[in-house]
PDB file of N, CA and C in Angstrom:
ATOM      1  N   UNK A   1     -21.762 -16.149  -7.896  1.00  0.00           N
ATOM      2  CA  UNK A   1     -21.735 -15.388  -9.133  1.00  0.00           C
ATOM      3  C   UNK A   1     -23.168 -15.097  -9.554  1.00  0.00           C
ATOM      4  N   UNK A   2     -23.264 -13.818  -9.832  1.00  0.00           N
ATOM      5  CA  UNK A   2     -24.615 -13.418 -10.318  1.00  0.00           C
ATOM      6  C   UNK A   2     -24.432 -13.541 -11.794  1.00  0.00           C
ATOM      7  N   UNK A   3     -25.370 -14.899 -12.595  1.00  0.00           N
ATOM      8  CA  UNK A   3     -25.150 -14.820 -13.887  1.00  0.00           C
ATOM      9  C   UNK A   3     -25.913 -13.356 -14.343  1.00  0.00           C
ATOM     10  N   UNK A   4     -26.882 -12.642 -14.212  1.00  0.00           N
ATOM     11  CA  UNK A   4     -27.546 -12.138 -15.263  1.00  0.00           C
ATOM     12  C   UNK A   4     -26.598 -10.514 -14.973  1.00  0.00           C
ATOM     13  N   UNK A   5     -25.877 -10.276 -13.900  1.00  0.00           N
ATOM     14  CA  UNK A   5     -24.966  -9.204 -13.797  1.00  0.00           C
ATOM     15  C   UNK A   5     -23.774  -9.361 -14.583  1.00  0.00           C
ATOM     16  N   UNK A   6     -23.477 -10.473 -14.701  1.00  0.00           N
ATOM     17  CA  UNK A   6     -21.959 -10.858 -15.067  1.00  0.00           C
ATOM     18  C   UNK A   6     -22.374 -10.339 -17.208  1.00  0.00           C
ATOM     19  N   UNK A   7     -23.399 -11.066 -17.325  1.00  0.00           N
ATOM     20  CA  UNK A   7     -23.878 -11.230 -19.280  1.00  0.00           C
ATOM     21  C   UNK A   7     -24.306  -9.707 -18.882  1.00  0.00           C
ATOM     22  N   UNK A   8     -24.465  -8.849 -18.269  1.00  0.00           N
ATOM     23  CA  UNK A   8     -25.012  -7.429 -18.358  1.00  0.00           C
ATOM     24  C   UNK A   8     -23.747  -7.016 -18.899  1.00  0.00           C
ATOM     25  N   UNK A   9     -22.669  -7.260 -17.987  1.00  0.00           N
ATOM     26  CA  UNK A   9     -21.556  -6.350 -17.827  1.00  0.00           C
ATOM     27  C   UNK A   9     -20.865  -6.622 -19.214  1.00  0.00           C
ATOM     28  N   UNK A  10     -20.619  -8.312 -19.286  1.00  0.00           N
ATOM     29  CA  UNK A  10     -20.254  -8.675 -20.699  1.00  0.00           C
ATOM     30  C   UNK A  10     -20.826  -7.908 -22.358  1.00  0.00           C
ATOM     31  N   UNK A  11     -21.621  -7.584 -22.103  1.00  0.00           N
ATOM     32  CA  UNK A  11     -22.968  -7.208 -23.370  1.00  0.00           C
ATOM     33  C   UNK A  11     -22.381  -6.036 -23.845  1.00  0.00           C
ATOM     34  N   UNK A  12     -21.575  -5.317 -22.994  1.00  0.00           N
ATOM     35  CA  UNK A  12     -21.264  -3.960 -23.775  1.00  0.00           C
ATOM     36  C   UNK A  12     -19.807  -3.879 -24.664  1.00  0.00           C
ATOM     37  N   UNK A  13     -19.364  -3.145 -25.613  1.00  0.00           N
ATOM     38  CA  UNK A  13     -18.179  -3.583 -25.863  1.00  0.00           C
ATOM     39  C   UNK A  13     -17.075  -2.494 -25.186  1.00  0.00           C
ATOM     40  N   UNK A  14     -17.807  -1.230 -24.508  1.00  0.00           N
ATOM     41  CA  UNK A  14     -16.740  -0.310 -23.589  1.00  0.00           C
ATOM     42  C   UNK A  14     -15.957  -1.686 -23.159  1.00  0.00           C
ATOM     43  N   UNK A  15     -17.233  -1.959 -21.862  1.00  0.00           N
ATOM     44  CA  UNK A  15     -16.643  -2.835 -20.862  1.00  0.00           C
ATOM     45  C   UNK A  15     -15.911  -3.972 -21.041  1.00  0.00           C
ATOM     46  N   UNK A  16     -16.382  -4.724 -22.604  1.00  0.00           N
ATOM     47  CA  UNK A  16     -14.993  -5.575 -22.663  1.00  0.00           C
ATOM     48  C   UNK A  16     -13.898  -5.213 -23.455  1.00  0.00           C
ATOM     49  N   UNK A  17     -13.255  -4.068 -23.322  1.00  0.00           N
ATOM     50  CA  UNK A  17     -12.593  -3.684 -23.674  1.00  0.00           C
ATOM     51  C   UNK A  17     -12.002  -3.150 -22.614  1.00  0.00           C
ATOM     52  N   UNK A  18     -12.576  -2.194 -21.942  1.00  0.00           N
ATOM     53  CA  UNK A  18     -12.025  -2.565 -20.361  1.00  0.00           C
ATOM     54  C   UNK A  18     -11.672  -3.692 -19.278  1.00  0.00           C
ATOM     55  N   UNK A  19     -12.130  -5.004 -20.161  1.00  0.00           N
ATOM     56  CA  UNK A  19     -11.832  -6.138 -19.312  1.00  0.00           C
ATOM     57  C   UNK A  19     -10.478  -6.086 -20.319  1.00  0.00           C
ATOM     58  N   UNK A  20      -9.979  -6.077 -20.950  1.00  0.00           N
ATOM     59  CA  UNK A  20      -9.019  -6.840 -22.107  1.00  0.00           C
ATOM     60  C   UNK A  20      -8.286  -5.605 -21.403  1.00  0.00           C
ATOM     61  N   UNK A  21      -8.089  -4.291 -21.474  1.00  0.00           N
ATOM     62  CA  UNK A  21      -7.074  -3.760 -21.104  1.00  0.00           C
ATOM     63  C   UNK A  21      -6.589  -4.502 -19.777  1.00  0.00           C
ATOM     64  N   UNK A  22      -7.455  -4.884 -18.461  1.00  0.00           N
ATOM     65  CA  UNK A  22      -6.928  -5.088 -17.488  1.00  0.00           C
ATOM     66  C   UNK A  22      -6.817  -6.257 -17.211  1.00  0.00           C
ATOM     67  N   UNK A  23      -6.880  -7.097 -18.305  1.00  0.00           N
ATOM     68  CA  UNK A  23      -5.920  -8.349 -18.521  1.00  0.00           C
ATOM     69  C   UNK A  23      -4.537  -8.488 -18.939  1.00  0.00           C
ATOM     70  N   UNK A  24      -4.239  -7.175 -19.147  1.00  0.00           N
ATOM     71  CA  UNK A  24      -2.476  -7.069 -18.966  1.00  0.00           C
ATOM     72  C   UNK A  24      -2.360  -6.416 -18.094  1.00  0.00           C
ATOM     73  N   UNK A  25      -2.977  -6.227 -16.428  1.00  0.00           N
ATOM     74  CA  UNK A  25      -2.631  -5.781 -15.165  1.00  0.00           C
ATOM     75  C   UNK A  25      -3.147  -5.039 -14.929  1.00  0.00           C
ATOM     76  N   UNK A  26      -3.162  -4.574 -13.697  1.00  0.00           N
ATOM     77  CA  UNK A  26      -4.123  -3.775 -12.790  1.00  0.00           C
ATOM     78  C   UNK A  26      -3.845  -2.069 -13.539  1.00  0.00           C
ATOM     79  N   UNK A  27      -4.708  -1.457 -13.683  1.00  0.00           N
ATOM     80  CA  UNK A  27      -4.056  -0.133 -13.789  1.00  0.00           C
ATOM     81  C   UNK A  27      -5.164   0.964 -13.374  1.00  0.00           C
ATOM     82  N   UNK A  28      -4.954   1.969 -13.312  1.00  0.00           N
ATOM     83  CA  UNK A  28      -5.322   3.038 -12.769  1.00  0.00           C
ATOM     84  C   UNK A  28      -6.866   3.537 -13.443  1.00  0.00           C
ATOM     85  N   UNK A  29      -7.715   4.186 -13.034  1.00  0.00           N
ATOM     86  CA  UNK A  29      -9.101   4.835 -13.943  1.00  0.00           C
ATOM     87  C   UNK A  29      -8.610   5.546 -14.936  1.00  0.00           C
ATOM     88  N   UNK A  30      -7.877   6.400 -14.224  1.00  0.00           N
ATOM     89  CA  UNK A  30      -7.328   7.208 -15.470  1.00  0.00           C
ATOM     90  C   UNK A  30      -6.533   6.594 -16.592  1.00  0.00           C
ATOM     91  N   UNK A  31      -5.883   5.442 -16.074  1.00  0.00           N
ATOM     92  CA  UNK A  31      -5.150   4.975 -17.545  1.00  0.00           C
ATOM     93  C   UNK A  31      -6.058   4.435 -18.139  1.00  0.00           C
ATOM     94  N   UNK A  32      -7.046   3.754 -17.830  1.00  0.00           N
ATOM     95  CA  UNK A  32      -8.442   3.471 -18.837  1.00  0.00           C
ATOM     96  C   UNK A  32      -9.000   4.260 -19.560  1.00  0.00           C
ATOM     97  N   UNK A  33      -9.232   5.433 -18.558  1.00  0.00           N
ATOM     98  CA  UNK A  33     -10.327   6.476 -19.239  1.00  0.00           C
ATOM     99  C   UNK A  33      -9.723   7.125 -20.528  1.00  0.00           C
ATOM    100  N   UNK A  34      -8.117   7.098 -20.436  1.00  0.00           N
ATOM    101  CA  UNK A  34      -7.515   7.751 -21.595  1.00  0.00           C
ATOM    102  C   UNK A  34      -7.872   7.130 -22.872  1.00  0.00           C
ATOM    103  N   UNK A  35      -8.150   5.850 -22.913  1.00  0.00           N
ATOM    104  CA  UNK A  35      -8.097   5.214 -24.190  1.00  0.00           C
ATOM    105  C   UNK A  35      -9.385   5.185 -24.496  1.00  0.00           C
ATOM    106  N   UNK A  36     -10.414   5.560 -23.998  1.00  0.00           N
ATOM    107  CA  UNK A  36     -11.342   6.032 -24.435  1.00  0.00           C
ATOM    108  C   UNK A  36     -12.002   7.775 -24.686  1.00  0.00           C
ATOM    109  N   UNK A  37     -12.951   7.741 -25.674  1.00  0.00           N
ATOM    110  CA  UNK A  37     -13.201   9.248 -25.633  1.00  0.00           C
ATOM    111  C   UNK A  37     -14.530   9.244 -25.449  1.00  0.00           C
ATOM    112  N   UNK A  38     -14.916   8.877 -24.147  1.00  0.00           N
ATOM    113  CA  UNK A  38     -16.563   9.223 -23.141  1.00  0.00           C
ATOM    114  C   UNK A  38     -15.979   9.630 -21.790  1.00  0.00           C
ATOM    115  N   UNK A  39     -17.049  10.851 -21.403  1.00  0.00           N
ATOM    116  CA  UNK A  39     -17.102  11.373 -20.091  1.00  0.00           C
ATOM    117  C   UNK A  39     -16.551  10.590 -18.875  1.00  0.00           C
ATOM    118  N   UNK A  40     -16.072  10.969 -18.061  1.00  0.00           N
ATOM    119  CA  UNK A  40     -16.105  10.496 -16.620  1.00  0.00           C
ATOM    120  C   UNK A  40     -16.899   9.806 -16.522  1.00  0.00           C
ATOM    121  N   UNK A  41     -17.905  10.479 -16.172  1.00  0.00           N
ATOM    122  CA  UNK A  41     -19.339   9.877 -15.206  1.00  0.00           C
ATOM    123  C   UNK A  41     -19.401   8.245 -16.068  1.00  0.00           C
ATOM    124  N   UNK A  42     -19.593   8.232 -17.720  1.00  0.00           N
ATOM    125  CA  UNK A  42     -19.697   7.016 -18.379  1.00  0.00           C
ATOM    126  C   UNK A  42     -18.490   6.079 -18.152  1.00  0.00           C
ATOM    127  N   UNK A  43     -17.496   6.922 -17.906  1.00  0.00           N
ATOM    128  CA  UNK A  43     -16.714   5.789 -17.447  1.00  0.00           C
ATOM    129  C   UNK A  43     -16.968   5.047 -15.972  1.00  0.00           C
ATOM    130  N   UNK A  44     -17.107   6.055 -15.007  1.00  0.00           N
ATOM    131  CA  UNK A  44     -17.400   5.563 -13.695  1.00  0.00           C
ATOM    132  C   UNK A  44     -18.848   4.810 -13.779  1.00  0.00           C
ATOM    133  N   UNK A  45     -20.107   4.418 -14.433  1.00  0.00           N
ATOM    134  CA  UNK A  45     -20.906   3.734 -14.893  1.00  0.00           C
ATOM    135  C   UNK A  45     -20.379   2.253 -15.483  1.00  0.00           C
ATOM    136  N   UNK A  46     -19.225   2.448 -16.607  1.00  0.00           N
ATOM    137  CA  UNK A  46     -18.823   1.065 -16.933  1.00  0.00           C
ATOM    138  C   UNK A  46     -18.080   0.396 -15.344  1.00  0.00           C
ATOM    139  N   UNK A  47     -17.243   1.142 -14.960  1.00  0.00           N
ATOM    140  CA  UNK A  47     -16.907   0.738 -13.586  1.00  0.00           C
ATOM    141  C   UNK A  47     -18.081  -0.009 -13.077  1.00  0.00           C
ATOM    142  N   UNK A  48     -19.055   0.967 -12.490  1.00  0.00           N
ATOM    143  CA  UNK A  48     -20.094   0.151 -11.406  1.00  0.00           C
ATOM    144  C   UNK A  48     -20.702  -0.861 -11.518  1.00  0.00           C
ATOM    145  N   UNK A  49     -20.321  -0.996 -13.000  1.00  0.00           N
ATOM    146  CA  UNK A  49     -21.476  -2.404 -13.925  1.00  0.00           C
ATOM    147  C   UNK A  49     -20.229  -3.378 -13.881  1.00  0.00           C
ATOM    148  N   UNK A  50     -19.208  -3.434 -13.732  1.00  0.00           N
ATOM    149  CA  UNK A  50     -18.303  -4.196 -14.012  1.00  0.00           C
ATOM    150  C   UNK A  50     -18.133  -4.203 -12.750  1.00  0.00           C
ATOM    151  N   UNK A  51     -18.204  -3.956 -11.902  1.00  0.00           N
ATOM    152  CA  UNK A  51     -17.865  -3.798  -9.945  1.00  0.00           C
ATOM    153  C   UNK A  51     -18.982  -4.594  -9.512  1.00  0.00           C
ATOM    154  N   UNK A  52     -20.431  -4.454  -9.601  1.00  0.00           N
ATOM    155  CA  UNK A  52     -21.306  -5.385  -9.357  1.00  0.00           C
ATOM    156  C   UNK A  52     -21.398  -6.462 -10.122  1.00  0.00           C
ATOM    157  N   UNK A  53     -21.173  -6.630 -11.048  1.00  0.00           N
ATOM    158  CA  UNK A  53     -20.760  -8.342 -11.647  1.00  0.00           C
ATOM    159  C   UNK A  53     -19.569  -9.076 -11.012  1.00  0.00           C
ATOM    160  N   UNK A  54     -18.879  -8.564 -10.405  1.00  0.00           N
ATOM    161  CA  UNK A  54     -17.899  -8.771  -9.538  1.00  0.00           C
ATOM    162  C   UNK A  54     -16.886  -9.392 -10.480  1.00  0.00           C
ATOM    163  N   UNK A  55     -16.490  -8.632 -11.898  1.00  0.00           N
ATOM    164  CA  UNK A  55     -15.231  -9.161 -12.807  1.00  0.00           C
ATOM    165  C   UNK A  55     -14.490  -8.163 -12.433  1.00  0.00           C
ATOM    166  N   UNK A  56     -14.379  -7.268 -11.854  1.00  0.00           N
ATOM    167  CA  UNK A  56     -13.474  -6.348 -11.091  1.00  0.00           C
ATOM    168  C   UNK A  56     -13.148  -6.369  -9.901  1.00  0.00           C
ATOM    169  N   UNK A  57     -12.187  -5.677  -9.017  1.00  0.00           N
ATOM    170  CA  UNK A  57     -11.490  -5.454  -8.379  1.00  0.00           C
ATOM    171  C   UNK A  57     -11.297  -4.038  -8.361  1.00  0.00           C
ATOM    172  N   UNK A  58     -11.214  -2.861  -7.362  1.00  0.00           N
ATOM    173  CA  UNK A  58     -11.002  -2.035  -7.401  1.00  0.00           C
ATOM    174  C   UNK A  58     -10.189  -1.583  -5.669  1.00  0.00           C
ATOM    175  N   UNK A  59      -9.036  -0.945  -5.758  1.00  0.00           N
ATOM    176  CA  UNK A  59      -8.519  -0.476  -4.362  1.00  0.00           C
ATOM    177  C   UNK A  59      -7.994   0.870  -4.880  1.00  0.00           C
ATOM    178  N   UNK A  60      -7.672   1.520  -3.430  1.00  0.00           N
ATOM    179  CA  UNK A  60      -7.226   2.915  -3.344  1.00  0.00           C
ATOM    180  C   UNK A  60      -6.131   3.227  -2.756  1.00  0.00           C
ATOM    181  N   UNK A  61      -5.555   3.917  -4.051  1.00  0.00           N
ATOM    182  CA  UNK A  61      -3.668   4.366  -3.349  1.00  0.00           C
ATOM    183  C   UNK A  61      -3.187   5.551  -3.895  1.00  0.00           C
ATOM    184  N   UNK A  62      -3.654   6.077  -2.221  1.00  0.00           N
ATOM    185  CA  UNK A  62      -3.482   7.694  -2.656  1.00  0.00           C
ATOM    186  C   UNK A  62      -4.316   7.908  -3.098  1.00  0.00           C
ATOM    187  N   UNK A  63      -4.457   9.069  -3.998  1.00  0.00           N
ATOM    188  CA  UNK A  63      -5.484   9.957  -4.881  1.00  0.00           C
ATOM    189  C   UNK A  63      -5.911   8.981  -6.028  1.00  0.00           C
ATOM    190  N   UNK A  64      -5.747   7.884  -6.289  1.00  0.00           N
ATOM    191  CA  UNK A  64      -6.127   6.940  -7.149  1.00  0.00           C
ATOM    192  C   UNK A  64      -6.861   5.977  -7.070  1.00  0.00           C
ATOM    193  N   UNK A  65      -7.425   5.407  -7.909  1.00  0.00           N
ATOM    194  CA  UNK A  65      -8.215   4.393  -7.664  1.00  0.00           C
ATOM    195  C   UNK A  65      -7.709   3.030  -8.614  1.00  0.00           C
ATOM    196  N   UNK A  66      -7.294   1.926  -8.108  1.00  0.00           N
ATOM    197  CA  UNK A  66      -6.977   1.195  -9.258  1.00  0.00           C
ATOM    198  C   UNK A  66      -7.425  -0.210  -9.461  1.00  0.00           C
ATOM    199  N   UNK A  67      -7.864  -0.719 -10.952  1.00  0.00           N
ATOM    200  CA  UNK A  67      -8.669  -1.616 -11.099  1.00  0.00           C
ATOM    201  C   UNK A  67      -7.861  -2.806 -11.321  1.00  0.00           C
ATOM    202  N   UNK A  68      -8.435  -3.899 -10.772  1.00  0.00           N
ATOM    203  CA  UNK A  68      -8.033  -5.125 -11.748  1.00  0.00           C
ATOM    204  C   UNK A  68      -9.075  -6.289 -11.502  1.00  0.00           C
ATOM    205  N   UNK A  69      -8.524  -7.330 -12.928  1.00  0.00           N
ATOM    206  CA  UNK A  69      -9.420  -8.247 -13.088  1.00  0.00           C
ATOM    207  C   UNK A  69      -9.868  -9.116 -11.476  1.00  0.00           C
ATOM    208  N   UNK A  70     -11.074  -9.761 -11.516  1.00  0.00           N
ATOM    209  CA  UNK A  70     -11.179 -10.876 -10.799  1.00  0.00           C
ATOM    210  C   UNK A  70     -11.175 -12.166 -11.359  1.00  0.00           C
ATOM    211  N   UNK A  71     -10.153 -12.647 -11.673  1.00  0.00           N
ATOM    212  CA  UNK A  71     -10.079 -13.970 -12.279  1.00  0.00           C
ATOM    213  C   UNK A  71     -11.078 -15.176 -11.745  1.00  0.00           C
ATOM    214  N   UNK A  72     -11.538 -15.413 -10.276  1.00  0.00           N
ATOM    215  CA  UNK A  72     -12.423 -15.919  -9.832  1.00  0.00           C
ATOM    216  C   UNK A  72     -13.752 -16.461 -10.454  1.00  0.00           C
ATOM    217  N   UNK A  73     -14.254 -15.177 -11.089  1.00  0.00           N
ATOM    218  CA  UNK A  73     -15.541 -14.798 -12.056  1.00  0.00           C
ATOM    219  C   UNK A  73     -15.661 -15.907 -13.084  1.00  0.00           C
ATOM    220  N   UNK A  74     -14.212 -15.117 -13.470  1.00  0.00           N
ATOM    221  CA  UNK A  74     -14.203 -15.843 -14.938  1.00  0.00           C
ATOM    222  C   UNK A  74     -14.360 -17.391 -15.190  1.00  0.00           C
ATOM    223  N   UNK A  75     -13.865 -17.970 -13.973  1.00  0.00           N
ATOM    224  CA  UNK A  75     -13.534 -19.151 -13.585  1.00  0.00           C
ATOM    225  C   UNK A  75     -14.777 -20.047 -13.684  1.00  0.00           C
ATOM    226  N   UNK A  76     -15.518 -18.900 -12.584  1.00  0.00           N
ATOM    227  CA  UNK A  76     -16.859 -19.765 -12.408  1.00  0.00           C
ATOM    228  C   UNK A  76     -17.523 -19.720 -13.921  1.00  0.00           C
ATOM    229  N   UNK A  77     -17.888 -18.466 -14.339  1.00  0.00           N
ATOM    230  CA  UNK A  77     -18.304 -18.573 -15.675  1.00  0.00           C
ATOM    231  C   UNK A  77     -18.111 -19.766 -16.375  1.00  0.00           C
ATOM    232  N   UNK A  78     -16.860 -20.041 -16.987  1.00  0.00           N
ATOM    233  CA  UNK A  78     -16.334 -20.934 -18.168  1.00  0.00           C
ATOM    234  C   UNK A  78     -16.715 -22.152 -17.188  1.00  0.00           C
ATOM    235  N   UNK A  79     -16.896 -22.661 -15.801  1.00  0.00           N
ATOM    236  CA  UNK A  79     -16.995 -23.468 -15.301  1.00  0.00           C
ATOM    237  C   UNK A  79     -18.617 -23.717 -16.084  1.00  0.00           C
ATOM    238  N   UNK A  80     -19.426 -22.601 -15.803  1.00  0.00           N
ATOM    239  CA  UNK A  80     -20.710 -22.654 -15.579  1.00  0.00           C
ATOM    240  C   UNK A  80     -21.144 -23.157 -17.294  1.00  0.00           C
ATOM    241  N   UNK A  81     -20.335 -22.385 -18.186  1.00  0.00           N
ATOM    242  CA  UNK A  81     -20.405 -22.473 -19.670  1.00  0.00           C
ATOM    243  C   UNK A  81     -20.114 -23.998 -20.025  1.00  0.00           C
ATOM    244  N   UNK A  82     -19.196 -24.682 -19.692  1.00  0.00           N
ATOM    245  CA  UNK A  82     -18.935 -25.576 -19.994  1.00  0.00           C
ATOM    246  C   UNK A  82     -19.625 -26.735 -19.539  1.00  0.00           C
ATOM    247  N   UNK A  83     -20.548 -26.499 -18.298  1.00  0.00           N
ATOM    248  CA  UNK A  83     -21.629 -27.243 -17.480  1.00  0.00           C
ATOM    249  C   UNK A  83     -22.761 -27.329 -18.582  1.00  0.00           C
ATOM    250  N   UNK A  84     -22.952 -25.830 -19.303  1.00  0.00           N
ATOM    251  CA  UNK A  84     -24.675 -26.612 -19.676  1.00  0.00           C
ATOM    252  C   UNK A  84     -24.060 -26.423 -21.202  1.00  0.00           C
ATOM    253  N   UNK A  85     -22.886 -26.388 -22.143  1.00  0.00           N
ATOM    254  CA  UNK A  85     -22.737 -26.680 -23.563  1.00  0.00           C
ATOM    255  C   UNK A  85     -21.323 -26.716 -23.905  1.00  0.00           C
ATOM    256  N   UNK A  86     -20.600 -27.445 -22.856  1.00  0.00           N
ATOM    257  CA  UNK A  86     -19.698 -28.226 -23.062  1.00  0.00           C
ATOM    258  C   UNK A  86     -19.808 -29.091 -23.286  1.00  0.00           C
ATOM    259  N   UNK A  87     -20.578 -29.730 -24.028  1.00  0.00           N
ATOM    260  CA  UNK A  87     -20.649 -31.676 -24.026  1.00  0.00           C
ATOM    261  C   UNK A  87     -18.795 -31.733 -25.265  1.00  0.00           C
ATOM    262  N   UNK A  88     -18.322 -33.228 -24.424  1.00  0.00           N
ATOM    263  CA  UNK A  88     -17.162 -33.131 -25.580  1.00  0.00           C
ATOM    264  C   UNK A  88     -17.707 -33.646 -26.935  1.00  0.00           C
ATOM    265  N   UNK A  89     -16.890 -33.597 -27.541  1.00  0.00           N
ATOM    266  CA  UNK A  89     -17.063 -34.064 -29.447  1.00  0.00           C
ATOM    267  C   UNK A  89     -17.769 -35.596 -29.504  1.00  0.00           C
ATOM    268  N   UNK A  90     -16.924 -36.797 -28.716  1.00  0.00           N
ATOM    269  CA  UNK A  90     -16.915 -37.876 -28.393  1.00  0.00           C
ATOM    270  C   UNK A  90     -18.397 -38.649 -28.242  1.00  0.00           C
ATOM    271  N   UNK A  91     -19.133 -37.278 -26.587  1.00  0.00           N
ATOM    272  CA  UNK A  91     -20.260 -37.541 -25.965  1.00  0.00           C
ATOM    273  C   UNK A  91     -21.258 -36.985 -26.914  1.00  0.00           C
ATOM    274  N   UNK A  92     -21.047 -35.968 -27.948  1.00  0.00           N
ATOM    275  CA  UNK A  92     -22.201 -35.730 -28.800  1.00  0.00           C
ATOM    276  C   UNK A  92     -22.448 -36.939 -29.842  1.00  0.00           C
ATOM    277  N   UNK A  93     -21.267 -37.047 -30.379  1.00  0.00           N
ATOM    278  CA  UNK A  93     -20.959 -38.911 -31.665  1.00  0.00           C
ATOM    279  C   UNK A  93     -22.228 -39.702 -30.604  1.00  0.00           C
ATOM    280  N   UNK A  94     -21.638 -39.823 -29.148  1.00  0.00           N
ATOM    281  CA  UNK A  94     -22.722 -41.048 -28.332  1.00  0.00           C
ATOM    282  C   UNK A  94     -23.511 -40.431 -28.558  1.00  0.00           C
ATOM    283  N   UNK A  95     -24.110 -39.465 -28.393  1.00  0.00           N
ATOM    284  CA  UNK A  95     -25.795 -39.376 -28.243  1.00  0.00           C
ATOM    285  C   UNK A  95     -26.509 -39.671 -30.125  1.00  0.00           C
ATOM    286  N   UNK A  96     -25.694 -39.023 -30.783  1.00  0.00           N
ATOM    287  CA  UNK A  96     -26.161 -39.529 -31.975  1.00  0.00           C
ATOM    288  C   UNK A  96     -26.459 -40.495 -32.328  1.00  0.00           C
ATOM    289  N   UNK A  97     -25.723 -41.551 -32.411  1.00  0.00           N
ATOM    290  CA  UNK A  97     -26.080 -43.115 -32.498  1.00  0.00           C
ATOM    291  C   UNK A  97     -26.887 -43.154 -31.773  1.00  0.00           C
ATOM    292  N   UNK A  98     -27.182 -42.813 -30.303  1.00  0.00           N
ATOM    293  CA  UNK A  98     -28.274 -43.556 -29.758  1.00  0.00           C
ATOM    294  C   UNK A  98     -29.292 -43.302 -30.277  1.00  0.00           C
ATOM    295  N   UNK A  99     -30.015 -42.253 -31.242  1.00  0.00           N
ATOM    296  CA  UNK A  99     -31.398 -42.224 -31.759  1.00  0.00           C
ATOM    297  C   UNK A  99     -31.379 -42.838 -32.813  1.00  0.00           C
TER     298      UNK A  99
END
């Protein structure tokens, strides 16, 4: 996982909004692009930024192109999040007392 691609892709709110649509399933460019009102090209841009962070998925069927999440990503992320400021409730109480 490339962190500083992944917080790129995250940073915009197109794109997470394009992540949240295709967290209720894979669907088509065009069913994305409808719910927004920016150009093609800006849409195919949120694509490429969301394609090289690798939180997408993209295949071809037929004249279509269709996206879906990579749950993988996410995985590692919250893995990675919870590595450097996950401490539990419990282990912060310990460190307090100890000073």
């Amino acid at each position: 996982m490339r962190i500083n691609e992944v917080m790129k892709a995250l940073a915009d709110p197109t794109r997470r909004e394009i992540l949240r649509l295709l967290n209720e399933g894979e669907k088509s460019a065009g069913e994305l692009a409808e719910r927004f009102a920016i150009t093609a090209p800006s849409m195919s841009h949120h694509f490429s930024v969301l394609k090289a962070a690798d939180l997408i998925r993209s295949r071809r069927a037929g004249q279509q192109i269709l996206y879906a999440l990579n749950t993988t990503v996410f995985e590692d992320l919250m893995s990675l999040l919870f590595d450097l400021f996950g401490r539990t409730e419990a282990g912060m109480h310990e460190k307090e007392g100890e000073q």
